[in-house]
N, C-alpha and C. Protein backbone atom coordinates (compact mmCIF):
# COMPACT_ATOMS: atom_id res chain seq x y z
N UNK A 1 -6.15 52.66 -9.35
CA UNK A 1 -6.26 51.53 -8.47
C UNK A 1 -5.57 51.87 -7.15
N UNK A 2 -6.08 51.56 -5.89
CA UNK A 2 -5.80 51.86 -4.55
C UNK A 2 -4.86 50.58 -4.55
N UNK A 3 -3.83 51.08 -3.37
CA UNK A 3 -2.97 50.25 -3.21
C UNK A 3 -3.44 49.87 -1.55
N UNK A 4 -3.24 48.54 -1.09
CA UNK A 4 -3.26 48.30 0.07
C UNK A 4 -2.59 48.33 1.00
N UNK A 5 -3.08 48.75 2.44
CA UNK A 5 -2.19 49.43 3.26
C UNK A 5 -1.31 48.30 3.66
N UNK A 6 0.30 48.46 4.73
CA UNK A 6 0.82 47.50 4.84
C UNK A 6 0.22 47.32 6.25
N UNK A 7 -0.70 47.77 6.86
CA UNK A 7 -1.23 47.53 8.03
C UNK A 7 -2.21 46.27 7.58
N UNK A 8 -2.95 46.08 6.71
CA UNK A 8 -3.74 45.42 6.00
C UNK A 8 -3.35 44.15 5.47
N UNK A 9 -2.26 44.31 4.99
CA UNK A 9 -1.24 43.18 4.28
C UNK A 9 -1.03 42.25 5.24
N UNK A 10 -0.29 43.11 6.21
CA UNK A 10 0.53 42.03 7.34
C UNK A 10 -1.09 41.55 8.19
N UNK A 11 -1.94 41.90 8.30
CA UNK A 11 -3.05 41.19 8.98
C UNK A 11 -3.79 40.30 7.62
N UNK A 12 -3.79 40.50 6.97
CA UNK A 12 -4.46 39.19 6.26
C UNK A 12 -3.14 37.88 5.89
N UNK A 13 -1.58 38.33 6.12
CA UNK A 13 -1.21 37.37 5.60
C UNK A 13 -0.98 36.60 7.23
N UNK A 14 -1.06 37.38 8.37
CA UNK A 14 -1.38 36.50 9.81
C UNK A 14 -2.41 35.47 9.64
N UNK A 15 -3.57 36.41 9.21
CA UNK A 15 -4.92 35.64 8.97
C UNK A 15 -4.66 34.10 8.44
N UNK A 16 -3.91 34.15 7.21
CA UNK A 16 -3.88 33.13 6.34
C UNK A 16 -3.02 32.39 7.10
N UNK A 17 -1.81 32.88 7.53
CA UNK A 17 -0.64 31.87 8.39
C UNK A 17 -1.47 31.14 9.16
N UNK A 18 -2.18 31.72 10.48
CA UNK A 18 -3.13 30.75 11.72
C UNK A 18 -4.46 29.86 10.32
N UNK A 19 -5.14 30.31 9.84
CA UNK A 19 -5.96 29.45 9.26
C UNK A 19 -5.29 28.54 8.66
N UNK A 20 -4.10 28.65 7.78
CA UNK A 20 -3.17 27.26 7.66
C UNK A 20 -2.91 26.39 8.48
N UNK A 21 -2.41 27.11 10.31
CA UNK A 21 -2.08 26.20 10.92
C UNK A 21 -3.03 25.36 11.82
N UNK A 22 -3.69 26.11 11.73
CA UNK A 22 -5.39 25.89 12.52
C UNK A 22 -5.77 24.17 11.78
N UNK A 23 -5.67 24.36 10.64
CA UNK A 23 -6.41 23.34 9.71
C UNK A 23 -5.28 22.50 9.84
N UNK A 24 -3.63 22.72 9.64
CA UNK A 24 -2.87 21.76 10.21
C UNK A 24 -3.06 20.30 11.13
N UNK A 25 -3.21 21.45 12.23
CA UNK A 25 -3.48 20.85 13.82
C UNK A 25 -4.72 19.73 14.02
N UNK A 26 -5.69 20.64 13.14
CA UNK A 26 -7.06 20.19 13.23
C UNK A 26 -6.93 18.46 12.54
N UNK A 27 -6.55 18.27 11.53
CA UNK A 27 -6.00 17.28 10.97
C UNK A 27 -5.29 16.44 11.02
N UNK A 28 -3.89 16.81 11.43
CA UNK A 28 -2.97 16.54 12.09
C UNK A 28 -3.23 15.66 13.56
N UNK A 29 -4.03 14.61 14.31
CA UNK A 29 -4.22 14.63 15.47
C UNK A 29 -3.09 14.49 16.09
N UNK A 30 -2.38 13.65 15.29
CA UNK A 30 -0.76 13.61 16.28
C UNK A 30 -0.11 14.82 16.41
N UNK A 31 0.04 15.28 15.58
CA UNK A 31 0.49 16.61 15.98
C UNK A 31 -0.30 17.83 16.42
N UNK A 32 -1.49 17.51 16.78
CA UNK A 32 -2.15 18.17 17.93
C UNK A 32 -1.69 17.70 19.43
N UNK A 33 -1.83 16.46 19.77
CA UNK A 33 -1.50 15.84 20.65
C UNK A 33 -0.36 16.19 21.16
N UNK A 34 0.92 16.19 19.98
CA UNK A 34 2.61 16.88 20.23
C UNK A 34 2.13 17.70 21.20
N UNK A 35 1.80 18.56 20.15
CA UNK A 35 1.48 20.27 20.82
C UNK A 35 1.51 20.40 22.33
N UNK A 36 0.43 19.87 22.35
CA UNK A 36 -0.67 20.02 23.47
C UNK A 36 -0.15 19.09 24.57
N UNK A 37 1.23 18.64 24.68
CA UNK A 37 1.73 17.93 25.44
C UNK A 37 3.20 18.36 25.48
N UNK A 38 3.22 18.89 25.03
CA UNK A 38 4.87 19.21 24.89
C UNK A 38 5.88 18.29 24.47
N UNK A 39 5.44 17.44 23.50
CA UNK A 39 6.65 16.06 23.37
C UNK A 39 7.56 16.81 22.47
N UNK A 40 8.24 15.71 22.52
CA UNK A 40 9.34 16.25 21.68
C UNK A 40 9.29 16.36 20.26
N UNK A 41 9.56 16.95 19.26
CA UNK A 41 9.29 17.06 17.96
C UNK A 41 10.13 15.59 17.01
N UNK A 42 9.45 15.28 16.20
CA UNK A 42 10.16 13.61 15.75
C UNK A 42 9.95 13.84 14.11
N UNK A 43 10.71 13.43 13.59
CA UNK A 43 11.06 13.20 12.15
C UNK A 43 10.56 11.65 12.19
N UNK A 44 9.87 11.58 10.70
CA UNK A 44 10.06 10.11 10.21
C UNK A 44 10.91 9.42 9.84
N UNK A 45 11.31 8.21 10.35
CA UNK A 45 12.46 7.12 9.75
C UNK A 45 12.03 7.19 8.39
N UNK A 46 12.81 7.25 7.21
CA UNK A 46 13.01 6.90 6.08
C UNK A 46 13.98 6.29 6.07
N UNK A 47 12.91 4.93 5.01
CA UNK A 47 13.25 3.53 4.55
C UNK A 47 12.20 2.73 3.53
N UNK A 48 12.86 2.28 3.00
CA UNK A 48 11.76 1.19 2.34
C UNK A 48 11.28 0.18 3.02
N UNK A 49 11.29 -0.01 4.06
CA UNK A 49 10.44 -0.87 5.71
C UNK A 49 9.23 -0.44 5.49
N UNK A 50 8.56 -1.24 6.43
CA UNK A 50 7.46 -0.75 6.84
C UNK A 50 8.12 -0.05 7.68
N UNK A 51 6.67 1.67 8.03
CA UNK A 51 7.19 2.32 9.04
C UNK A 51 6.78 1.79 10.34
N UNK A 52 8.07 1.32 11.14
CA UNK A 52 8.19 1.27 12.67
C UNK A 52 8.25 1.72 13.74
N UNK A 53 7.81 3.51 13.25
CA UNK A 53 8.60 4.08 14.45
C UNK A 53 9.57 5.61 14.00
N UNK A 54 9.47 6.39 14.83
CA UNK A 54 10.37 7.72 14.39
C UNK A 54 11.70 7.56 15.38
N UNK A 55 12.50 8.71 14.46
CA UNK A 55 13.66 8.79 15.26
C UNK A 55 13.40 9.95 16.34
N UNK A 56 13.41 10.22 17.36
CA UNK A 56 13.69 11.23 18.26
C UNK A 56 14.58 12.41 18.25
N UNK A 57 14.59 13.60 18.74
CA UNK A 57 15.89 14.35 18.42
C UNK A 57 16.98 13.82 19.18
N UNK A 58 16.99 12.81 20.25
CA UNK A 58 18.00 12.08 20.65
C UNK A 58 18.67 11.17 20.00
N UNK A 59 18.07 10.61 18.75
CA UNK A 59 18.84 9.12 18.23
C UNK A 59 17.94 8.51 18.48
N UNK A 60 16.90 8.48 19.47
CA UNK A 60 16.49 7.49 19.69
C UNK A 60 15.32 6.57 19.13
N UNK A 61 14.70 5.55 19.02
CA UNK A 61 13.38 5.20 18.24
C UNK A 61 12.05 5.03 18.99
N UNK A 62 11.45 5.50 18.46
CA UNK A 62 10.19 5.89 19.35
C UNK A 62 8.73 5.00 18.46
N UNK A 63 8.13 4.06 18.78
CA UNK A 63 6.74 3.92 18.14
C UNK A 63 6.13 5.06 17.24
N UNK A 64 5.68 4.61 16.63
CA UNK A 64 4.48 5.61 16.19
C UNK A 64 3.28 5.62 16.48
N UNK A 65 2.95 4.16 16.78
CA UNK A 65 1.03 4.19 17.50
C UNK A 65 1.87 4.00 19.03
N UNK A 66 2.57 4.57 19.39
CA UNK A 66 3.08 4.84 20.89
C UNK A 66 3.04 3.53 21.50
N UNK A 67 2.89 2.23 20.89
CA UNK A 67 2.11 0.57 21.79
C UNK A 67 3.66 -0.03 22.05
N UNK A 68 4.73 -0.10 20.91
CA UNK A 68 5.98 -1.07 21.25
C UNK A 68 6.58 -0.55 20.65
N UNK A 69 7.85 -0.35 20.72
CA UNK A 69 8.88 0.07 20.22
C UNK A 69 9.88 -1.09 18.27
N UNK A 70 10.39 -0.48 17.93
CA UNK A 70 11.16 -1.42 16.98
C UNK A 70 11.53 -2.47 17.24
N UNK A 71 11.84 -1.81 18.38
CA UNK A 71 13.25 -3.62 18.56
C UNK A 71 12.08 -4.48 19.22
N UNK A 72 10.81 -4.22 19.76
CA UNK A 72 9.71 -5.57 20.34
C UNK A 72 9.39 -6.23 18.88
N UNK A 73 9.02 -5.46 17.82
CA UNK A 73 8.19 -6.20 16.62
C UNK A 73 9.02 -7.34 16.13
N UNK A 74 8.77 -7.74 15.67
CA UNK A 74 9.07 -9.37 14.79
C UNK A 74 8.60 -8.69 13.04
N UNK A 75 9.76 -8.27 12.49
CA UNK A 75 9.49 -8.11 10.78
C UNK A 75 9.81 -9.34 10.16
N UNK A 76 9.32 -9.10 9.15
CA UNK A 76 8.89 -10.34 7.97
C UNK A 76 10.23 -11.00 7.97
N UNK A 77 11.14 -10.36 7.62
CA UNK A 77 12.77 -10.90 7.10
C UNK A 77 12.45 -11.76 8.47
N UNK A 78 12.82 -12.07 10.10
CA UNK A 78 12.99 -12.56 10.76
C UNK A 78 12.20 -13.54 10.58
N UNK A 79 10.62 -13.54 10.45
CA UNK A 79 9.93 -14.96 10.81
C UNK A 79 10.26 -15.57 9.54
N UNK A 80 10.70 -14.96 8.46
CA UNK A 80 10.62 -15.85 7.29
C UNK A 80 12.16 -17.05 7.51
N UNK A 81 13.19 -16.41 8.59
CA UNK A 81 14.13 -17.40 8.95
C UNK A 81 13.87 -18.35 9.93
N UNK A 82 12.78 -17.85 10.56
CA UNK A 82 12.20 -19.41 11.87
C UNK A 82 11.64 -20.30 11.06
N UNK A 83 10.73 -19.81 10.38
CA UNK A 83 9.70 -21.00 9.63
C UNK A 83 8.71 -21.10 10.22
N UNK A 84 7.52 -21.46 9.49
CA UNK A 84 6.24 -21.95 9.87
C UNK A 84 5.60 -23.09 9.84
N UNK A 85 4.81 -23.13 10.71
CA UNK A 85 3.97 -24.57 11.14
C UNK A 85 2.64 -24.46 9.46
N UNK A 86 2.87 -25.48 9.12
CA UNK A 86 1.68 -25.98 7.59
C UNK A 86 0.69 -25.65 8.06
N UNK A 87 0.10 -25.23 7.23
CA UNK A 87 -1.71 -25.17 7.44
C UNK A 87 -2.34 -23.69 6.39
N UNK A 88 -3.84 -23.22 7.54
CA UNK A 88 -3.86 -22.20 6.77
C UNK A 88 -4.26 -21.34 7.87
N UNK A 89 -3.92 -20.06 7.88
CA UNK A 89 -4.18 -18.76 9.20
C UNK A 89 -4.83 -17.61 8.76
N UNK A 90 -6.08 -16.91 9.46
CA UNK A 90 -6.23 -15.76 8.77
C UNK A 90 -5.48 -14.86 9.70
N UNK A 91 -5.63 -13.44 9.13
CA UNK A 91 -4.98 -12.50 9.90
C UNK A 91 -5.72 -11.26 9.59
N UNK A 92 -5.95 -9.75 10.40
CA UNK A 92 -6.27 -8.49 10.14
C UNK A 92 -5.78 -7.74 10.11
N UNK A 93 -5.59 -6.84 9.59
CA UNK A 93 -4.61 -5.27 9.89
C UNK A 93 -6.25 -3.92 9.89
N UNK A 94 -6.42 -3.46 10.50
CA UNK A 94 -7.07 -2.59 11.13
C UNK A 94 -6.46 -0.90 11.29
N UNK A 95 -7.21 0.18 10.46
CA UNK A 95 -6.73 1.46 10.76
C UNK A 95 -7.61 2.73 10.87
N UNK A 96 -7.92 3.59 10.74
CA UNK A 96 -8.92 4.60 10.78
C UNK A 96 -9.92 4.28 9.39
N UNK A 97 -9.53 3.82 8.50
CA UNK A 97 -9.90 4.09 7.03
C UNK A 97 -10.46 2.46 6.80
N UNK A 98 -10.36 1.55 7.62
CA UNK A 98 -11.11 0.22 7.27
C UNK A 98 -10.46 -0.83 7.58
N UNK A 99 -10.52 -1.87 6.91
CA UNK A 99 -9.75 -3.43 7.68
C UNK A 99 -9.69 -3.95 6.51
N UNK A 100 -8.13 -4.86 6.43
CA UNK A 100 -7.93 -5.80 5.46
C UNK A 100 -7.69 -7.10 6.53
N UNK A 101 -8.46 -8.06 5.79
CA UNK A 101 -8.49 -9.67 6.24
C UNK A 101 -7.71 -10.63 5.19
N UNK A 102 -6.87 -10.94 5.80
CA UNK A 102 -6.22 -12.27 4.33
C UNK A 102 -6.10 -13.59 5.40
N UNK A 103 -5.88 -14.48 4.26
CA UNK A 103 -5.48 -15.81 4.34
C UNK A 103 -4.36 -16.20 3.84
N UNK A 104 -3.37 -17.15 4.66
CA UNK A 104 -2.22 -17.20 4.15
C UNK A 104 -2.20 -18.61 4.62
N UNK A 105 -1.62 -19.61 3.34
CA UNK A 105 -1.41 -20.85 3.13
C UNK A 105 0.05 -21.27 3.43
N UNK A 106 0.29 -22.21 4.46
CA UNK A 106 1.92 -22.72 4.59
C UNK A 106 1.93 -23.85 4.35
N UNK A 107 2.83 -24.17 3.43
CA UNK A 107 3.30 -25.81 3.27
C UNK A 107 4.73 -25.71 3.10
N UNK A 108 4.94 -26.72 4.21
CA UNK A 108 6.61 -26.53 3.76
C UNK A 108 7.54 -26.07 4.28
N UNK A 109 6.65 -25.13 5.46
CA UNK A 109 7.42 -24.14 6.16
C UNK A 109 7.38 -22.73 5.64
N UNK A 110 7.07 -22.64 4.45
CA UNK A 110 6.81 -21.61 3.42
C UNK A 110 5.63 -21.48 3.28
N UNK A 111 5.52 -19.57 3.02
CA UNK A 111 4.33 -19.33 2.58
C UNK A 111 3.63 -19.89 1.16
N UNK A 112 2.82 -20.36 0.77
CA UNK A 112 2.76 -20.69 -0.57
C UNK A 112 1.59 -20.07 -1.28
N UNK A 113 0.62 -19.62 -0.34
CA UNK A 113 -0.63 -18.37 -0.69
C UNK A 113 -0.85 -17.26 0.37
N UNK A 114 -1.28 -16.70 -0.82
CA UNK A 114 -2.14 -15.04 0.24
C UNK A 114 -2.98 -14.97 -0.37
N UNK A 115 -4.02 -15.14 0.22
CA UNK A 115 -5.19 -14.84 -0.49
C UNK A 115 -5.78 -13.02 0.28
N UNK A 116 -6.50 -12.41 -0.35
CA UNK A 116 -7.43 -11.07 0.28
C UNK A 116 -8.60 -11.43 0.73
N UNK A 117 -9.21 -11.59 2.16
CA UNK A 117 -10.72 -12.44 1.92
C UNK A 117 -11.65 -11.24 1.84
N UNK A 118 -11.26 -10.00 2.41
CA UNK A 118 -12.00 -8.59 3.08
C UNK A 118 -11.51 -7.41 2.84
N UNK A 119 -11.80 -6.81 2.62
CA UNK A 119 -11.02 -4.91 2.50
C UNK A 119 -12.47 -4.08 2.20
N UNK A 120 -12.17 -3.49 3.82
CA UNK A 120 -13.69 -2.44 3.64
C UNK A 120 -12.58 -1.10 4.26
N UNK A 121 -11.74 -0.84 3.08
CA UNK A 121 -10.94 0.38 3.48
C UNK A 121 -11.65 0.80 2.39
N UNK A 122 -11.42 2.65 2.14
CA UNK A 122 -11.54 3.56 1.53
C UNK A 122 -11.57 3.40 0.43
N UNK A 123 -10.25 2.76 -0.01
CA UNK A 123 -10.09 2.57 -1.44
C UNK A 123 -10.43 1.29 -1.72
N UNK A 124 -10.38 0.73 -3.26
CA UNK A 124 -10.62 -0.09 -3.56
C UNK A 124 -9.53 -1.28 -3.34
N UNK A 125 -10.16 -2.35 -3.08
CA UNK A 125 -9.20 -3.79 -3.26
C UNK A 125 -8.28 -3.78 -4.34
N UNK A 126 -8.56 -3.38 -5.71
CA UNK A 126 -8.06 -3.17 -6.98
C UNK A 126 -6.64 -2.77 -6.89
N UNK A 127 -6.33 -1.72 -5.57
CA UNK A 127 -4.91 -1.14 -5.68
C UNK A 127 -3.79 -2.11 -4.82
N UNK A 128 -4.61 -2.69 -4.08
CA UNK A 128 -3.57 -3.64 -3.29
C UNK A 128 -3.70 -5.04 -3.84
N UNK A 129 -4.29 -5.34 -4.41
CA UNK A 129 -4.29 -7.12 -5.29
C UNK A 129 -2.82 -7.64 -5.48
N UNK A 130 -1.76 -6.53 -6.36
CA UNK A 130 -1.13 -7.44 -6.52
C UNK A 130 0.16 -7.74 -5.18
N UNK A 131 -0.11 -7.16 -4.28
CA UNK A 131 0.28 -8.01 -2.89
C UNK A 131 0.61 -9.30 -2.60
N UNK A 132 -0.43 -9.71 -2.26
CA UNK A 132 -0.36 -10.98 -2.27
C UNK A 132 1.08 -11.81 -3.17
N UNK A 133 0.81 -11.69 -3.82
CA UNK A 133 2.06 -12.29 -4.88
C UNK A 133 3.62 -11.84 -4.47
N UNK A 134 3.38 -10.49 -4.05
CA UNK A 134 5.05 -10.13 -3.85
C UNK A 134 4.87 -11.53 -2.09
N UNK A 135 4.04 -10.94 -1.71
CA UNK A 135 4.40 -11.85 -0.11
C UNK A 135 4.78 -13.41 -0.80
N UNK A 136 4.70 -13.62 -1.26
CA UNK A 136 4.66 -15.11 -1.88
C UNK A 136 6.05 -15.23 -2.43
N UNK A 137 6.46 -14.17 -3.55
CA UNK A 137 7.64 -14.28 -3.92
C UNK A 137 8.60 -13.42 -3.07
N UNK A 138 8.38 -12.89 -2.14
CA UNK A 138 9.90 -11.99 -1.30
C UNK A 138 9.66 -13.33 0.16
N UNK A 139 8.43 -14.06 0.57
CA UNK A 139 8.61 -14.69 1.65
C UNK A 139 8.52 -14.11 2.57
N UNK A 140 7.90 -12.83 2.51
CA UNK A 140 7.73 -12.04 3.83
C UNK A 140 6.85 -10.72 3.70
N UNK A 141 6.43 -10.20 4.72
CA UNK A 141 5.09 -9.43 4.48
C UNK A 141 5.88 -7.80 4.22
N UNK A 142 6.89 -7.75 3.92
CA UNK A 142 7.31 -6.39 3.36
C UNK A 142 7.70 -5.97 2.22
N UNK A 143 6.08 -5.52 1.70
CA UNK A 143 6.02 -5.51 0.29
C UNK A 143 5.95 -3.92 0.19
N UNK A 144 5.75 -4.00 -1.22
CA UNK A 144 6.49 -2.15 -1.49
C UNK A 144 4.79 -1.70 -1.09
N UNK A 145 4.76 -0.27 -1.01
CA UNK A 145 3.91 0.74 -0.82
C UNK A 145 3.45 0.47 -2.32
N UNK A 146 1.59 0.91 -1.93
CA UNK A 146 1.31 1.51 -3.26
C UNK A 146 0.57 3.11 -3.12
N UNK A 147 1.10 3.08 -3.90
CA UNK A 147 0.92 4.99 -4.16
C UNK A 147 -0.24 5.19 -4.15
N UNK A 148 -1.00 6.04 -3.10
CA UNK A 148 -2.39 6.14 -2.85
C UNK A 148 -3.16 5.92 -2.23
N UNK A 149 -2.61 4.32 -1.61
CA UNK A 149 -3.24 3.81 -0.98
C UNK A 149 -2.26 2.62 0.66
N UNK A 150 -1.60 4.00 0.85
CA UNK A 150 -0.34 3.43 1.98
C UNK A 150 -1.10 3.10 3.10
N UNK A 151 -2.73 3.48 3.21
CA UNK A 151 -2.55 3.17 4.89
C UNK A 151 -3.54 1.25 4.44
N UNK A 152 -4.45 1.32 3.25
CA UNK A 152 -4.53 -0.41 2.92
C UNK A 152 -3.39 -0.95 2.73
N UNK A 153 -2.22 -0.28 2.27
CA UNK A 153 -0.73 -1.43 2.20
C UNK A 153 -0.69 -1.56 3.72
N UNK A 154 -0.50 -0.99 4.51
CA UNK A 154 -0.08 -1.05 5.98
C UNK A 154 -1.28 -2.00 6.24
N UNK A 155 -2.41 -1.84 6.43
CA UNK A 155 -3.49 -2.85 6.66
C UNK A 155 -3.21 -4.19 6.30
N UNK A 156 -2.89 -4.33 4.63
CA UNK A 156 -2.27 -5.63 4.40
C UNK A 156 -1.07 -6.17 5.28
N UNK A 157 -0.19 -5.50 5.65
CA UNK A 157 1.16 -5.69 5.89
C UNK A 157 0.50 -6.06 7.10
N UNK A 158 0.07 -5.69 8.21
CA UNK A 158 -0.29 -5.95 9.35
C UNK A 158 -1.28 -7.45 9.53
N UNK A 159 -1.68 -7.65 8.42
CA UNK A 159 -3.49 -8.86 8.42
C UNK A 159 -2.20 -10.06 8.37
N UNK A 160 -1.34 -9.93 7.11
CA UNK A 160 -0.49 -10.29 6.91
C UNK A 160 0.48 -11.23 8.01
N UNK A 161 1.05 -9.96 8.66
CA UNK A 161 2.07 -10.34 9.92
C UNK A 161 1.18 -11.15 11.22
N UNK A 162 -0.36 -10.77 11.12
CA UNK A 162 -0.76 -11.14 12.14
C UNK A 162 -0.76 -12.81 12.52
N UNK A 163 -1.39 -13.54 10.46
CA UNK A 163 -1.59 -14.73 10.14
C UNK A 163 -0.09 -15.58 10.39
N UNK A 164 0.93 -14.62 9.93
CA UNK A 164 1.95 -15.03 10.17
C UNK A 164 2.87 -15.39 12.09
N UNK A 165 2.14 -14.57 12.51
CA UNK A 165 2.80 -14.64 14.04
C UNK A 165 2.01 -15.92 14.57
N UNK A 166 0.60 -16.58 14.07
CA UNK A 166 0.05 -17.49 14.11
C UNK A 166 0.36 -18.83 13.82
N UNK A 167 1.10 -18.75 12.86
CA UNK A 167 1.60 -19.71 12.24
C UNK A 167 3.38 -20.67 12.41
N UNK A 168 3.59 -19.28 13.78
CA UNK A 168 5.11 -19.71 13.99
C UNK A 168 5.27 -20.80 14.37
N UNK A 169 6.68 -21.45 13.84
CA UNK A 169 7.00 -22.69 14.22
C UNK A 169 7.46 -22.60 15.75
């Protein structure tokens, strides 16, 4: 058996390095975009939040759909201490992969339903159903991730917050 040259070696394992990163990039649009702009390189906030935003290599917090920063949004914990005006509101959350539409019922000042009216995301409705219910019992639209299907949780979380910013007292 012939052994392979190390001239050979080191060019196919180049080969493989750029076709890894190639397909990276290609995928990656944000981090094509980085690239290709020179921003600064950003780590994800880890938290059990919804994600709001990265940290910077400064400290600092930066958007992630680049539109508002952390400290502009209004999270669930906060509106659930103003309260809401009774009635009923729909709301959307919208992402590359499809749209979730809910309905959310206030009496009381409190949420008292979520209903799902729409989900033409990727995956099935089946994985985000039991939603609804945590929003009902935590009182606020920051419900846990489900495994698989994080960018319909984010869709919910967003249809969610939207019905809710509607509904402020």
């Amino acid at each position: 058996m012939n052994r392979i040259s190390p001239k050979w070696m080191a060019l196919c394992t180049a080969a493989i390095g750029l076709t890894y990163a190639a397909g990276y990039v290609v995928t990656d649009t944000e981090a094509a975009s980085r690239a290709s702009s020179g921003q600064v390189t950003q780590t994800p906030v880890q938290s059990n939040q919804p994600d709001y935003g990265y940290v910077d290599d400064q400290g600092g917090t930066r958007p992630s759909d680049g539109s508002e920063s952390q400290d502009d949004r209004t999270t669930g914990a906060d509106q659930a201490q103003q309260g809401y005006k009774d009635g009923s509101y729909t709301g959307e959350g919208v992402n590359r992969i499809g749209s979730v539409s809910v309905k959310v019922r206030i009496e009381s000042g409190k949420i008292a339903e979520v209903r799902i009216v729409d989900c033409t995301t990727s995956y099935p409705e089946s994985l985000i159903e039991q939603l609804p219910e945590q929003v009902v019992a935590l009182q606020s639209p920051d419900v846990d991730n489900v495994t698989g299907a994080t960018e319909s949780t984010d869709d919910f979380r967003s249809a969610v917050l939207d019905a809710l910013n509607k509904a402020m007292a």
